[in-house]
PDB file of N, CA and C in Angstrom:
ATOM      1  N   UNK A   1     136.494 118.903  90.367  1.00  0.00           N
ATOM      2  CA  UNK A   1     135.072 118.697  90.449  1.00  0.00           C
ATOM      3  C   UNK A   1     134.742 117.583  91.432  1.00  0.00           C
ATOM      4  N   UNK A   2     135.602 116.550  91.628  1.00  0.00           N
ATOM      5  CA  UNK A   2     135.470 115.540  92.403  1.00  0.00           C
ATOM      6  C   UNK A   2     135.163 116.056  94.058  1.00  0.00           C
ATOM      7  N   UNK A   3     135.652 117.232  94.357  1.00  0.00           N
ATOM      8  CA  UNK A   3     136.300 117.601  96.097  1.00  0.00           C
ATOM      9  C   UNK A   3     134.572 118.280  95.978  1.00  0.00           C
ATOM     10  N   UNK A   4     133.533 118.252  95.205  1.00  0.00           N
ATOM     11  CA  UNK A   4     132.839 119.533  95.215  1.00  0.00           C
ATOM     12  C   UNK A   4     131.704 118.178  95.729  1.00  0.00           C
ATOM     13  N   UNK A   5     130.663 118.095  96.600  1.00  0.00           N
ATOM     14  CA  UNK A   5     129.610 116.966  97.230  1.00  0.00           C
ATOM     15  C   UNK A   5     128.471 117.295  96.262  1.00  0.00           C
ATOM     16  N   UNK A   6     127.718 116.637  96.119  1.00  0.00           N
ATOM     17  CA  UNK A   6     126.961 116.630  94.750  1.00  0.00           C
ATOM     18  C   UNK A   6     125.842 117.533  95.158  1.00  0.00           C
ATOM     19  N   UNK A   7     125.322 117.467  96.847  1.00  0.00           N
ATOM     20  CA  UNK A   7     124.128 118.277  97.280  1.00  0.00           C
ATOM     21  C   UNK A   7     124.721 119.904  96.927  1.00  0.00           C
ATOM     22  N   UNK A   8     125.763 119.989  97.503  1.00  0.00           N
ATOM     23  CA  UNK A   8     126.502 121.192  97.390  1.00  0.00           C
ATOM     24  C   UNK A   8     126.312 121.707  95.950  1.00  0.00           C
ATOM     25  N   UNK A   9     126.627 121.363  94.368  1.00  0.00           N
ATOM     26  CA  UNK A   9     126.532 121.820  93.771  1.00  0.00           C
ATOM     27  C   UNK A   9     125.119 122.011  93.137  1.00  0.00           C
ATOM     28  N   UNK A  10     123.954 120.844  93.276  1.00  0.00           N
ATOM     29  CA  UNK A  10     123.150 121.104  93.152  1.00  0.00           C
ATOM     30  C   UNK A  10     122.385 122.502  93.671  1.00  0.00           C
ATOM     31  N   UNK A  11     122.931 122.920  95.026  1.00  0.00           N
ATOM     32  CA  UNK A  11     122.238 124.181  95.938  1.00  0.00           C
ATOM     33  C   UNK A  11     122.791 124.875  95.122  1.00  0.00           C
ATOM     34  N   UNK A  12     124.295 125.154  94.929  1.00  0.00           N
ATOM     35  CA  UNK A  12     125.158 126.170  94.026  1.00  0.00           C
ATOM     36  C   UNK A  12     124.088 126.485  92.915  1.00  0.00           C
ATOM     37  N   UNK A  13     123.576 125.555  91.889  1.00  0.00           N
ATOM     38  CA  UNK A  13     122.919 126.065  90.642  1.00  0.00           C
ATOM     39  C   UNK A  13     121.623 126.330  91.233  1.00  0.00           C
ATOM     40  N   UNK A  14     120.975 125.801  91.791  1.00  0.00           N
ATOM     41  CA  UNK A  14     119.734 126.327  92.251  1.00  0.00           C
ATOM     42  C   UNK A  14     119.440 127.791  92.651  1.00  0.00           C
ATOM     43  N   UNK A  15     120.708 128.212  93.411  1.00  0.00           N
ATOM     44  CA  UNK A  15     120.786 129.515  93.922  1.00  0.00           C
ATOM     45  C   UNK A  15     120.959 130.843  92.725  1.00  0.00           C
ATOM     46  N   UNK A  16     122.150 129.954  91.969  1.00  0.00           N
ATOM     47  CA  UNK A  16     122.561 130.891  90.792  1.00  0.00           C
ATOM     48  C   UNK A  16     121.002 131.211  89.662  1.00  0.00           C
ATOM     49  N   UNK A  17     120.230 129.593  89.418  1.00  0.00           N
ATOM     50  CA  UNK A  17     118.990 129.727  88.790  1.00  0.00           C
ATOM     51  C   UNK A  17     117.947 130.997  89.683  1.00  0.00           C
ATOM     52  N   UNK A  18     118.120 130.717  90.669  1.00  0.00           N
ATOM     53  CA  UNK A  18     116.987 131.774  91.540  1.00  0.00           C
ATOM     54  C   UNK A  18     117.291 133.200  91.111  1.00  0.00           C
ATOM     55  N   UNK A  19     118.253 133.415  91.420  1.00  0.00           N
ATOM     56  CA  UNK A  19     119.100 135.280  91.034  1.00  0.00           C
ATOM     57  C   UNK A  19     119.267 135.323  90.160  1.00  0.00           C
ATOM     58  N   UNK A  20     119.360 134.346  89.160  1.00  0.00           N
ATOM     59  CA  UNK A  20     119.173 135.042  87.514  1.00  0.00           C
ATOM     60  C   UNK A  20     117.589 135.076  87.360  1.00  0.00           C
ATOM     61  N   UNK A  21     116.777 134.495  87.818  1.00  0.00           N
ATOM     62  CA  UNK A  21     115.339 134.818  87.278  1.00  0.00           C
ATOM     63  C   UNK A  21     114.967 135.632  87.981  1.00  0.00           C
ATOM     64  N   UNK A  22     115.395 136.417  89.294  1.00  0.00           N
ATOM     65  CA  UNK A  22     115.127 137.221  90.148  1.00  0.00           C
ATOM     66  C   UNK A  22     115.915 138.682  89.372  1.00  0.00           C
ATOM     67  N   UNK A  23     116.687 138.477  88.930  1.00  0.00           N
ATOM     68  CA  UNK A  23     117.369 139.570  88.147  1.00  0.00           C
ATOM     69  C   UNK A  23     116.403 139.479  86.859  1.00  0.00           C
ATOM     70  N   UNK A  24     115.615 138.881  86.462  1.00  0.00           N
ATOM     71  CA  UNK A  24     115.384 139.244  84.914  1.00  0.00           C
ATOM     72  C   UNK A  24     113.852 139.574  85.449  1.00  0.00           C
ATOM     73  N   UNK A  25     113.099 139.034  86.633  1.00  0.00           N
ATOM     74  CA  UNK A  25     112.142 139.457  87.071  1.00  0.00           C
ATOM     75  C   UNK A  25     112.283 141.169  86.823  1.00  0.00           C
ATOM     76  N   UNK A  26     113.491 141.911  87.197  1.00  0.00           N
ATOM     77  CA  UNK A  26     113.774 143.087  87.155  1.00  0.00           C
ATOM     78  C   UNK A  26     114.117 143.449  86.375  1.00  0.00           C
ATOM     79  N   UNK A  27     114.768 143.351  85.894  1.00  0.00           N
ATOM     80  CA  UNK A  27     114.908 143.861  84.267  1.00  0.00           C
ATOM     81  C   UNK A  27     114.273 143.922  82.909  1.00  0.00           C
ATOM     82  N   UNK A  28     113.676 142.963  82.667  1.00  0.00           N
ATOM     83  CA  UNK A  28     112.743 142.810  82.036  1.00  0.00           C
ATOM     84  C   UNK A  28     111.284 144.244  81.595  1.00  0.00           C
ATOM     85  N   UNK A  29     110.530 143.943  83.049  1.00  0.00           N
ATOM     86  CA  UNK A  29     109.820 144.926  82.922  1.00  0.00           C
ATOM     87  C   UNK A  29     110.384 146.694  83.318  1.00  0.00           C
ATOM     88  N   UNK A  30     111.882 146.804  83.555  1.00  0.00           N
ATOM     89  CA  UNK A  30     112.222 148.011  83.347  1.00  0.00           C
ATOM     90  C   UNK A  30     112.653 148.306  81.650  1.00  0.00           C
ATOM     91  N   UNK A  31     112.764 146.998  81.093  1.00  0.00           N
ATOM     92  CA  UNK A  31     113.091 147.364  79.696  1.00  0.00           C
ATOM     93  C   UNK A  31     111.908 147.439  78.681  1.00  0.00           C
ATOM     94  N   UNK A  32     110.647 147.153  79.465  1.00  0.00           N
ATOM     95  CA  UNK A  32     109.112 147.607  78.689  1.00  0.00           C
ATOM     96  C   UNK A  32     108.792 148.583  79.142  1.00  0.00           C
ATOM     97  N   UNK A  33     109.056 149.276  80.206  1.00  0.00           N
ATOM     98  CA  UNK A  33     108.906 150.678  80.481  1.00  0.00           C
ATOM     99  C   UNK A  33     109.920 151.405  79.863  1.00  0.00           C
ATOM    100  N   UNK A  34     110.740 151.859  79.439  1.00  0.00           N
ATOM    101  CA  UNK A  34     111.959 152.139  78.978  1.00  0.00           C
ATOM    102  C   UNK A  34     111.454 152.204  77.060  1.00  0.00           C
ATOM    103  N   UNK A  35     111.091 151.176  76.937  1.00  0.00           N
ATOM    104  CA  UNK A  35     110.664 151.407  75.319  1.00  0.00           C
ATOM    105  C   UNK A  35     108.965 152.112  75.528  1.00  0.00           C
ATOM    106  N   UNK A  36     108.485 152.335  76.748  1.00  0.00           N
ATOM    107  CA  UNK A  36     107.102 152.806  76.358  1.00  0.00           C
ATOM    108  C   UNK A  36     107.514 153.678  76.406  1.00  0.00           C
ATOM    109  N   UNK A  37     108.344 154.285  77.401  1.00  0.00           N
ATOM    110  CA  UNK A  37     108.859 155.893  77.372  1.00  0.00           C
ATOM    111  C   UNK A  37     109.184 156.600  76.389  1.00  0.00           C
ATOM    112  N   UNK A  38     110.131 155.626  75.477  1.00  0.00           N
ATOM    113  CA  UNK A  38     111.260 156.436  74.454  1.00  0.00           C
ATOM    114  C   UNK A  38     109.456 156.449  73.224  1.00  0.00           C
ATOM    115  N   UNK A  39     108.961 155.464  73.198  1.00  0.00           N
ATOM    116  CA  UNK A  39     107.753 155.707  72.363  1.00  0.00           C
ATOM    117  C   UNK A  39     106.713 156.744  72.747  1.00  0.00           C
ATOM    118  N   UNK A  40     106.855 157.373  74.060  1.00  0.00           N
ATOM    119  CA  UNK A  40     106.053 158.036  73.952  1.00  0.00           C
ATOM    120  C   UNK A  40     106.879 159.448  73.605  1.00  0.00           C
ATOM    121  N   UNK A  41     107.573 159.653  74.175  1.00  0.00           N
ATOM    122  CA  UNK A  41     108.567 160.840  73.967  1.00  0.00           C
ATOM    123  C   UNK A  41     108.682 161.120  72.375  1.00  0.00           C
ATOM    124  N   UNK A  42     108.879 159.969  71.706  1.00  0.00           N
ATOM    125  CA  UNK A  42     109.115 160.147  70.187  1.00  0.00           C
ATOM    126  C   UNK A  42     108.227 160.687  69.501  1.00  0.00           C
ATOM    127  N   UNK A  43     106.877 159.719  70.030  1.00  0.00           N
ATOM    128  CA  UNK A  43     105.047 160.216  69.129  1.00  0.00           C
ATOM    129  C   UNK A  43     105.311 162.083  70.189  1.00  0.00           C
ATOM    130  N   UNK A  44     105.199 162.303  70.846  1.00  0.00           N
ATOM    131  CA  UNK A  44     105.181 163.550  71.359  1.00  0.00           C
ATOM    132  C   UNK A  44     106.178 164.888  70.695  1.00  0.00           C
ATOM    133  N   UNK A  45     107.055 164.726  70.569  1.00  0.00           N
ATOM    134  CA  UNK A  45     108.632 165.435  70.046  1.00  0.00           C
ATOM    135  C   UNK A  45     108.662 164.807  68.387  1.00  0.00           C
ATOM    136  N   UNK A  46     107.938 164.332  68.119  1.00  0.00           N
ATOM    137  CA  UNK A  46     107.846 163.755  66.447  1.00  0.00           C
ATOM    138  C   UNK A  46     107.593 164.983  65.473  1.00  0.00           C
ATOM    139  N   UNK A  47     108.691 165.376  64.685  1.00  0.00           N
ATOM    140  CA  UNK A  47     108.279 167.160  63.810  1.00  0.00           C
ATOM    141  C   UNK A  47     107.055 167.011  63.317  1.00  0.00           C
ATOM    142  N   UNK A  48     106.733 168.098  63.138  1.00  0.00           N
ATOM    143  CA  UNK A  48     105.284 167.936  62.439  1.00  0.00           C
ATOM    144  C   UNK A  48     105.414 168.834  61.431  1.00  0.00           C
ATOM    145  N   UNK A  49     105.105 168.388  60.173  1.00  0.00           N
ATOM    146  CA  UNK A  49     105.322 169.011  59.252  1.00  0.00           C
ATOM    147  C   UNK A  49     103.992 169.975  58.654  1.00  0.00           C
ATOM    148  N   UNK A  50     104.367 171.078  57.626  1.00  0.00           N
ATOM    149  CA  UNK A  50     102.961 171.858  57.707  1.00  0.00           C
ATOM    150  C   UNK A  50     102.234 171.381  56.966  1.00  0.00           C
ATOM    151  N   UNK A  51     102.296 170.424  55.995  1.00  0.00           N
ATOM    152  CA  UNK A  51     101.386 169.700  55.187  1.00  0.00           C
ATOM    153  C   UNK A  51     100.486 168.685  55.709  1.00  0.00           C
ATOM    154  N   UNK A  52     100.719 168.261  57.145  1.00  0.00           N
ATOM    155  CA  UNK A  52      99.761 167.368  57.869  1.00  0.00           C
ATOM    156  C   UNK A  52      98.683 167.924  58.477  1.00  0.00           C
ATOM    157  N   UNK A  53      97.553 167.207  58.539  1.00  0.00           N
ATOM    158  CA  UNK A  53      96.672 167.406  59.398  1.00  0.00           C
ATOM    159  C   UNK A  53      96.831 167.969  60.985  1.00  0.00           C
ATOM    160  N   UNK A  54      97.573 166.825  61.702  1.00  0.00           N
ATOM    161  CA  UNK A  54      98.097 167.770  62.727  1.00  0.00           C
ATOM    162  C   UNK A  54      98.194 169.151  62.805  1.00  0.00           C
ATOM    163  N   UNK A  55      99.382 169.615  61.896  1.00  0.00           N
ATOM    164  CA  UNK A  55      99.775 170.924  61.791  1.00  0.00           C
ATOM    165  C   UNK A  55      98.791 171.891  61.785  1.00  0.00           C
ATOM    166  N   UNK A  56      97.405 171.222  60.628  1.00  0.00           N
ATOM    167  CA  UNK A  56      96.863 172.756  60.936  1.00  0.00           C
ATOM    168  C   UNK A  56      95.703 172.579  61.732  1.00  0.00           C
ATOM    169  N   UNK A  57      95.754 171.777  62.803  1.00  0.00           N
ATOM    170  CA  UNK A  57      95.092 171.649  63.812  1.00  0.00           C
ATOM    171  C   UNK A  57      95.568 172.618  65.210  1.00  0.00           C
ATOM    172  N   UNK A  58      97.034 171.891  65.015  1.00  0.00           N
ATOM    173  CA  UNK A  58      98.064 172.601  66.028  1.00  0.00           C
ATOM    174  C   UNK A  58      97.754 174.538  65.762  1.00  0.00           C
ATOM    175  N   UNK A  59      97.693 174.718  64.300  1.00  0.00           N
ATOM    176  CA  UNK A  59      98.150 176.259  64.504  1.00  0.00           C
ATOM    177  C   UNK A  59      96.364 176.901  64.476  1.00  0.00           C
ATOM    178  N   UNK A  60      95.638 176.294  64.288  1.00  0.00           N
ATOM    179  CA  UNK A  60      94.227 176.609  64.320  1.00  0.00           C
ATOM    180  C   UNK A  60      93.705 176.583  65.779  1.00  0.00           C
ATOM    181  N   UNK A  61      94.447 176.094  66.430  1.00  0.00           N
ATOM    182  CA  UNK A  61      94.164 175.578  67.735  1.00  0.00           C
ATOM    183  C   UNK A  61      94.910 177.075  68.888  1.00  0.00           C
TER     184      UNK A  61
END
């Protein structure tokens, strides 16, 4: 740790801090799209049973 100049490691974490928040900048909001999806897919593809309202909307329809 001694051979390493102190500006030097300071840039080192600065850089590493930048690309991890630059990586979560990205990830992040692909993982709120990703759960809106699977939520919408689910309410959509969700069985519907014949005792619900739905149902006899769906077959009246």
């Amino acid at each position: 740790m001694s051979d390493i100049a102190p500006g030097k490691l300071l840039r080192s974490i600065m850089m590493m801090l930048f690309f991890s928040v630059l990586a979560l900048d990205i990830a992040v909001p692909a993982a709120v799209l990703l759960v809106m999806a699977a939520s919408r897919w689910a309410v959509e593809h969700w069985p519907v049973t014949n005792d619900s309202l739905f149902g006899r909307k769906a077959r009246m329809a």
